[in-house]
Protein backbone atom coordinates (compact mmCIF):
# COMPACT_ATOMS: atom_id res chain seq x y z
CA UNK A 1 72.52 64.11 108.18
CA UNK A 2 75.32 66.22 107.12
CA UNK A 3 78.24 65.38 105.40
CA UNK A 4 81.50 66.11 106.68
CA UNK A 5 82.52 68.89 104.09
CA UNK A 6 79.26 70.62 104.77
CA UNK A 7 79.80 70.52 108.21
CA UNK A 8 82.95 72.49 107.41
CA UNK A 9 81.15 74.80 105.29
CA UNK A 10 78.86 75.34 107.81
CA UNK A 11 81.19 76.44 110.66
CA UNK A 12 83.68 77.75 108.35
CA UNK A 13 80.46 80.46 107.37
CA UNK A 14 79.48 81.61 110.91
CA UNK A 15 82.79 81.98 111.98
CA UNK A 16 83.83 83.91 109.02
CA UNK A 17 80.62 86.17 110.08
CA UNK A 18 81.92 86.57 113.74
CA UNK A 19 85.34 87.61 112.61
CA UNK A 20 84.36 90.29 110.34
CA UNK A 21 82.09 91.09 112.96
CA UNK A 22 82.70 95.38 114.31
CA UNK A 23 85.04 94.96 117.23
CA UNK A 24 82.23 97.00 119.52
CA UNK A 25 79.50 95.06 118.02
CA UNK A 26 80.98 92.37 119.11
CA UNK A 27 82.11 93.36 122.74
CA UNK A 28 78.29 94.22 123.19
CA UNK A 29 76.72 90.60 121.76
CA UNK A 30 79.43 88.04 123.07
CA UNK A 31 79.38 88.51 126.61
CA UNK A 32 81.09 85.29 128.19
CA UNK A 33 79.58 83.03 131.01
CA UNK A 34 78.28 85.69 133.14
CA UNK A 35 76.16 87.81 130.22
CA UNK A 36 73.60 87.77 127.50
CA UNK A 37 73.33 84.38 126.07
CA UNK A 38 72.30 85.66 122.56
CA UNK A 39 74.77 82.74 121.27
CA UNK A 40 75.36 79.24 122.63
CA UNK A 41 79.08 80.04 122.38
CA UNK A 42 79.22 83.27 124.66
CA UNK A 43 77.37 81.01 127.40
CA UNK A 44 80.91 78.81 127.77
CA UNK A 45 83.45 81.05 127.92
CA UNK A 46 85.90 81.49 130.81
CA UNK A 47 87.24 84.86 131.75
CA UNK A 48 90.99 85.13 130.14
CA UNK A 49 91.72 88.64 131.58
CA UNK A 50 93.41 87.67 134.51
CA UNK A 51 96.07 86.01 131.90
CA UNK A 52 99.18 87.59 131.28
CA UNK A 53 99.66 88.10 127.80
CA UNK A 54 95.61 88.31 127.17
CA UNK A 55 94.46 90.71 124.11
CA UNK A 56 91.23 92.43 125.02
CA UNK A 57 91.06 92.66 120.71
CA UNK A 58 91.89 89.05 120.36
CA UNK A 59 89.36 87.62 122.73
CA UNK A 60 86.04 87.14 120.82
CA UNK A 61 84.62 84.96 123.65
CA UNK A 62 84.53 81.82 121.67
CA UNK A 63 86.38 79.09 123.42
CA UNK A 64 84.88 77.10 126.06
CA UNK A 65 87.93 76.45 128.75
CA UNK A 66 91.33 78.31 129.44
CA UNK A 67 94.32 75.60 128.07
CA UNK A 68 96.94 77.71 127.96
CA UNK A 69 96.23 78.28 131.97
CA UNK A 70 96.86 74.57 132.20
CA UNK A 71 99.42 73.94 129.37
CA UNK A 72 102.58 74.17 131.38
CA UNK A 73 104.47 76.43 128.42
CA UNK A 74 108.20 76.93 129.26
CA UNK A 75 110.14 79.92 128.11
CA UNK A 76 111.58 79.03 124.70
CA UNK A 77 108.60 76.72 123.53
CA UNK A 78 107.13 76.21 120.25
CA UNK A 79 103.76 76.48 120.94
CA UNK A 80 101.11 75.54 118.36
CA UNK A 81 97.10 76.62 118.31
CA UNK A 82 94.74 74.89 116.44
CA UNK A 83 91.65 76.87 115.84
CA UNK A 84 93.35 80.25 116.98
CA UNK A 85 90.91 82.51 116.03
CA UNK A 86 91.88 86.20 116.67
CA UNK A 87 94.65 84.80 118.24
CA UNK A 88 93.81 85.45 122.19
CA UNK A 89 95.32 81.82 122.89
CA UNK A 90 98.86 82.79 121.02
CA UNK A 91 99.38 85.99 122.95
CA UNK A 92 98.93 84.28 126.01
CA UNK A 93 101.20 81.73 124.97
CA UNK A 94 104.06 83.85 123.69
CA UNK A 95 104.20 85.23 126.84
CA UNK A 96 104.48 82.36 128.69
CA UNK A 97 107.37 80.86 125.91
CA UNK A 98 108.72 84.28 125.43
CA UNK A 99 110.58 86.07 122.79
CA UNK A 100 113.00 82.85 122.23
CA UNK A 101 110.30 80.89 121.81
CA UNK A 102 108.00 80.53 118.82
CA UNK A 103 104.01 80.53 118.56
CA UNK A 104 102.49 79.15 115.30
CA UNK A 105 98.59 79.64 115.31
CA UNK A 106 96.55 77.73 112.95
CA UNK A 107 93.02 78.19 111.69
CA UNK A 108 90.53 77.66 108.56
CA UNK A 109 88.98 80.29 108.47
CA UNK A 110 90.57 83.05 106.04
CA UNK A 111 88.88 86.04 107.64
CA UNK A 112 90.61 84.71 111.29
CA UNK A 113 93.73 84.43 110.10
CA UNK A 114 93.68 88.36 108.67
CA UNK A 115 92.28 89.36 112.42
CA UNK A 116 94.65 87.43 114.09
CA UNK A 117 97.67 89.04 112.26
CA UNK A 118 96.29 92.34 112.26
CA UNK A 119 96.38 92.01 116.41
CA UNK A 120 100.14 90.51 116.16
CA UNK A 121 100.87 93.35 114.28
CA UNK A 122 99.50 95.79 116.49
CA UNK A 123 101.73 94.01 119.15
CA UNK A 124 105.04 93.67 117.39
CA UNK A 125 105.04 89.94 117.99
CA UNK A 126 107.80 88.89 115.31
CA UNK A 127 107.88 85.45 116.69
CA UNK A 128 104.13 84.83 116.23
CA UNK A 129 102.54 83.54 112.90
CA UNK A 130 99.17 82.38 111.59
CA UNK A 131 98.90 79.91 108.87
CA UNK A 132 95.86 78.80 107.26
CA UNK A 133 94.84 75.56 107.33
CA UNK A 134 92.61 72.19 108.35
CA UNK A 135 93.12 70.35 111.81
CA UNK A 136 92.74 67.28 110.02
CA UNK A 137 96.05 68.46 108.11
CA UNK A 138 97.80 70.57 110.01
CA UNK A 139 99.95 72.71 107.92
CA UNK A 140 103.47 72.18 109.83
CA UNK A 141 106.13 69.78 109.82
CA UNK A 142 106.42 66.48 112.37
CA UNK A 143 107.68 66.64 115.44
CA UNK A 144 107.53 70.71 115.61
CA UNK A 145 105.44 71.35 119.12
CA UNK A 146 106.70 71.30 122.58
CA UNK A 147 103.42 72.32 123.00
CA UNK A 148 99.58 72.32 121.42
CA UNK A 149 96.37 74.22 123.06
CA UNK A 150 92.96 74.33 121.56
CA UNK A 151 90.20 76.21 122.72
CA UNK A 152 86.80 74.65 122.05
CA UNK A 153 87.67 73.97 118.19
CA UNK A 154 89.02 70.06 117.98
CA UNK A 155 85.35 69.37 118.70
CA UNK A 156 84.31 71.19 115.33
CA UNK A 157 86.38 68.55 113.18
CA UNK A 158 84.37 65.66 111.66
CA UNK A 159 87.24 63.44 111.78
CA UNK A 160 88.52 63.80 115.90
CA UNK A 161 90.70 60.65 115.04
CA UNK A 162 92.37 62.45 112.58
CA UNK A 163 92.81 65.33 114.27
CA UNK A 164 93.88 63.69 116.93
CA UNK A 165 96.67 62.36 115.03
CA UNK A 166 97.77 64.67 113.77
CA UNK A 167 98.32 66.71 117.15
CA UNK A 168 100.25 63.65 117.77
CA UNK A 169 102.57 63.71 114.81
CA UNK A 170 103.63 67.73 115.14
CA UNK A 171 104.52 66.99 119.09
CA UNK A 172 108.07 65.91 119.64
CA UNK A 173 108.49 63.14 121.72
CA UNK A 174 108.22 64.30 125.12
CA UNK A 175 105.77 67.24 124.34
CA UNK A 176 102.47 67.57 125.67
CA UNK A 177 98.95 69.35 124.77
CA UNK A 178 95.93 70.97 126.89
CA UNK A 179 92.89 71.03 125.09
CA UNK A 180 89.76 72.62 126.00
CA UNK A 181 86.01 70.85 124.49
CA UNK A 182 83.21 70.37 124.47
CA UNK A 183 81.38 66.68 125.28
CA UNK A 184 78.67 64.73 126.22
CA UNK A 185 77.25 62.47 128.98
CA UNK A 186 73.94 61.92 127.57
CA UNK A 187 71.78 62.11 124.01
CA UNK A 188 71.11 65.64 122.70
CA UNK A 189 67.33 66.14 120.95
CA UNK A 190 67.87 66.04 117.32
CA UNK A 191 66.99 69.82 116.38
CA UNK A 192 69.70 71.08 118.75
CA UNK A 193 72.21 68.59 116.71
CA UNK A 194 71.28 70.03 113.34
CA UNK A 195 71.64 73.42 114.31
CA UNK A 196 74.23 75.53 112.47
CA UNK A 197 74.52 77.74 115.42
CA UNK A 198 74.97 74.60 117.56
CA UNK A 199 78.15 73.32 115.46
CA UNK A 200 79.39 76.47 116.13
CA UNK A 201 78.95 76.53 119.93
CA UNK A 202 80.78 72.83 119.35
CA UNK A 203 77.00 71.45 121.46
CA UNK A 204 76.01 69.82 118.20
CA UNK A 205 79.03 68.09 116.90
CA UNK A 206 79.85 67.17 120.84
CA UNK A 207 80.47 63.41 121.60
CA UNK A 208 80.40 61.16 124.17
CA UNK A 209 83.03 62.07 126.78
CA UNK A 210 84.55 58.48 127.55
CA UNK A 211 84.39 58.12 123.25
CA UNK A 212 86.52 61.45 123.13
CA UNK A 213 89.01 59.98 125.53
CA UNK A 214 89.10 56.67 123.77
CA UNK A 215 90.44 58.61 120.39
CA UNK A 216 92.94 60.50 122.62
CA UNK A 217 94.30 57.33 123.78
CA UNK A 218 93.72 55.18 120.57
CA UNK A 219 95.61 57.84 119.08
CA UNK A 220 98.91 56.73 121.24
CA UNK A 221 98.80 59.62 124.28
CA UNK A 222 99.89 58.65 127.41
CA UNK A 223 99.34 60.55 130.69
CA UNK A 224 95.58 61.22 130.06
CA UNK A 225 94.22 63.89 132.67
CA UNK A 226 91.11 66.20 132.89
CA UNK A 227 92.85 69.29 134.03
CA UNK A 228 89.31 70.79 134.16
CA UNK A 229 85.37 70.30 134.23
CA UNK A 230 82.54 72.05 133.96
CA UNK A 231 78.93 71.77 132.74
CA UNK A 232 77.41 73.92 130.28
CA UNK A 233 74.26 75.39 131.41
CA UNK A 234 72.15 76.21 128.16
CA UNK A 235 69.59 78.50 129.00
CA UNK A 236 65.81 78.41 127.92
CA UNK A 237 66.45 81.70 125.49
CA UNK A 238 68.82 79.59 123.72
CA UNK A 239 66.97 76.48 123.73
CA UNK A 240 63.16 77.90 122.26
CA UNK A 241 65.02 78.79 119.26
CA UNK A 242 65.03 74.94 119.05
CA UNK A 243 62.42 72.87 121.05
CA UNK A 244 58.97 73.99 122.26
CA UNK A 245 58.33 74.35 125.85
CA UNK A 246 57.76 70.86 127.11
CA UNK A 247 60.78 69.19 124.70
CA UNK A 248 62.61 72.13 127.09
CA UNK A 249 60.85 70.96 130.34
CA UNK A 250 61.87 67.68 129.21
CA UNK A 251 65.91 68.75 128.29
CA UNK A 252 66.01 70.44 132.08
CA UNK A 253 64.94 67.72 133.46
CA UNK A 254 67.81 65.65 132.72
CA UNK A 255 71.29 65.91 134.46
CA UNK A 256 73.56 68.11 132.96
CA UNK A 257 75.03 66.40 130.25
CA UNK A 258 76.59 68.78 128.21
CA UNK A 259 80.18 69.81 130.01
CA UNK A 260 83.48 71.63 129.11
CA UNK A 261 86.72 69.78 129.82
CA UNK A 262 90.30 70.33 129.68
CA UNK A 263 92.42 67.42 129.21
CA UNK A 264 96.09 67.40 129.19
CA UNK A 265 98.26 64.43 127.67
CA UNK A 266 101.33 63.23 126.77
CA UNK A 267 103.44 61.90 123.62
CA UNK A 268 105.83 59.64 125.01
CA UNK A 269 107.27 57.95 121.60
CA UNK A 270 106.55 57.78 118.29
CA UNK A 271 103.16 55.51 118.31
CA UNK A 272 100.19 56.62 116.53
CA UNK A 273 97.28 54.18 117.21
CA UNK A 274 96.65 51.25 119.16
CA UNK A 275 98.57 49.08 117.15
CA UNK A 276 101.96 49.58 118.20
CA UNK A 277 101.74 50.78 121.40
């Protein structure tokens, strides 16, 4: 079993290898839902290009939903990211908040936060910033956010209570979030779990959907919804890298139990946990 801070390591190492990965190597491996499936994390990706504000640079086809589709920005917004990446989520945001509104995008991976300003830069964004740091510890003040999106990355945190709460202490009262993930509705074979690749896709560090829900409310949200739902198909390329051909014969013959989800909720007053609310 790995421990929490090699988890971390872990995803913190592919990810750093995507980033620095040649912008046309990359457009030619990470093809999205409808391409190659080279990578578990191409095979959930949702199309962002009919988004205003969408970065063709930015996009690295690593998130598994569209939350900022669903997030309900408002001009003038502060709008923060967690796990921004090349930033694809923040441009789409800033246009939706605009230029009197403020996008702060938040990652731990050093070689995404150089990418992602690199692309603000390119775009003249002076209201857009990227600031290293954990989601368990999310490097802004309380009460900052009229808005948080995350695209497939809460699910890479060990701690999803902590995370959790701490989405919940940098919302004002009133604010909301829209986060896209990855969960389960059934038991994953244990190869597929240990697989670094896997953590990356967020398949191996997936839980139970009704357990994810049960932090997002324990954590003192109100207004739970799934915006969204989808399952994740993993195909059988994928899957010999990890299980022979009956475990695989075996894996397809269950119901889909691996499935993408956007849920949206609410923070309503200053709880965090079930004990005061």
């Amino acid at each position: 079993m790995n421990t929490n801070e090699e988890i971390k390591e872990m995803v913190k190492q592919k990810y750093s290898e995507i980033a620095l990965q040649d912008q046309q190597t990359n457009a030619s491996s990470c093809c999205g839902s409808g391409g190659c499936t080279t990578e578990v994390y191409n095979v959930m990706s949702d199309e962002y290009d009919h988004l205003e504000g969408y970065n063709a640079e930015a996009d690295l086809k690593l998130g598994c939903g569209l939350p900022t589709e669903f997030a309900k920005i408002q001009p003038g917004n502060t709008v923060v990211d967690l796990g921004s990446g090349a930033g694809n989520d923040c441009f789409v945001a800033r246009h939706e908040t605009g230029e009197t509104g403020k996008v702060i995008g938040i990652d731990f991976t050093p070689e995404m936060i150089d990418k992602a300003r690199s692309n603000a830069d390119k775009l003249n964004f002076n209201n857009v910033e990227f600031r290293l740091g954990d989601l368990e510890n999310i490097p802004t003040m309380s009460n900052i956010a009229d808005v948080v999106v995350s695209n497939c990355v809460m699910n890479l945190v060990p701690n999803k209570p902590k995370a959790f709460s701490e989405v919940h202490r940098i919302l004002k009262v009133g604010g909301h979030f829209s986060i896209s993930d990855i969960v389960l509705t059934g038991d994953l074979p244990k190869r597929i779990k240990n697989a670094a690749e896997m953590y990356a896709g967020c398949v191996a560090s997936a839980i139970q959907k009704d357990d994810y829900l049960d932090i997002i409310k324990n954590s003192g949200f109100k207004n739970i919804t799934i915006q969204k739902e989808k399952p994740i198909i993993i195909p059988n390329d994928i899957l010999k890298n990890y299980l022979n051909e009956e475990e695989i014969e075996t894996y397809n013959s269950n119901q889909n139990i691996i499935f993408s989800i956007t849920v949206y909720a609410e923070k309503l007053d200053e709880c965090c946990g079930p004990t005061c609310c």
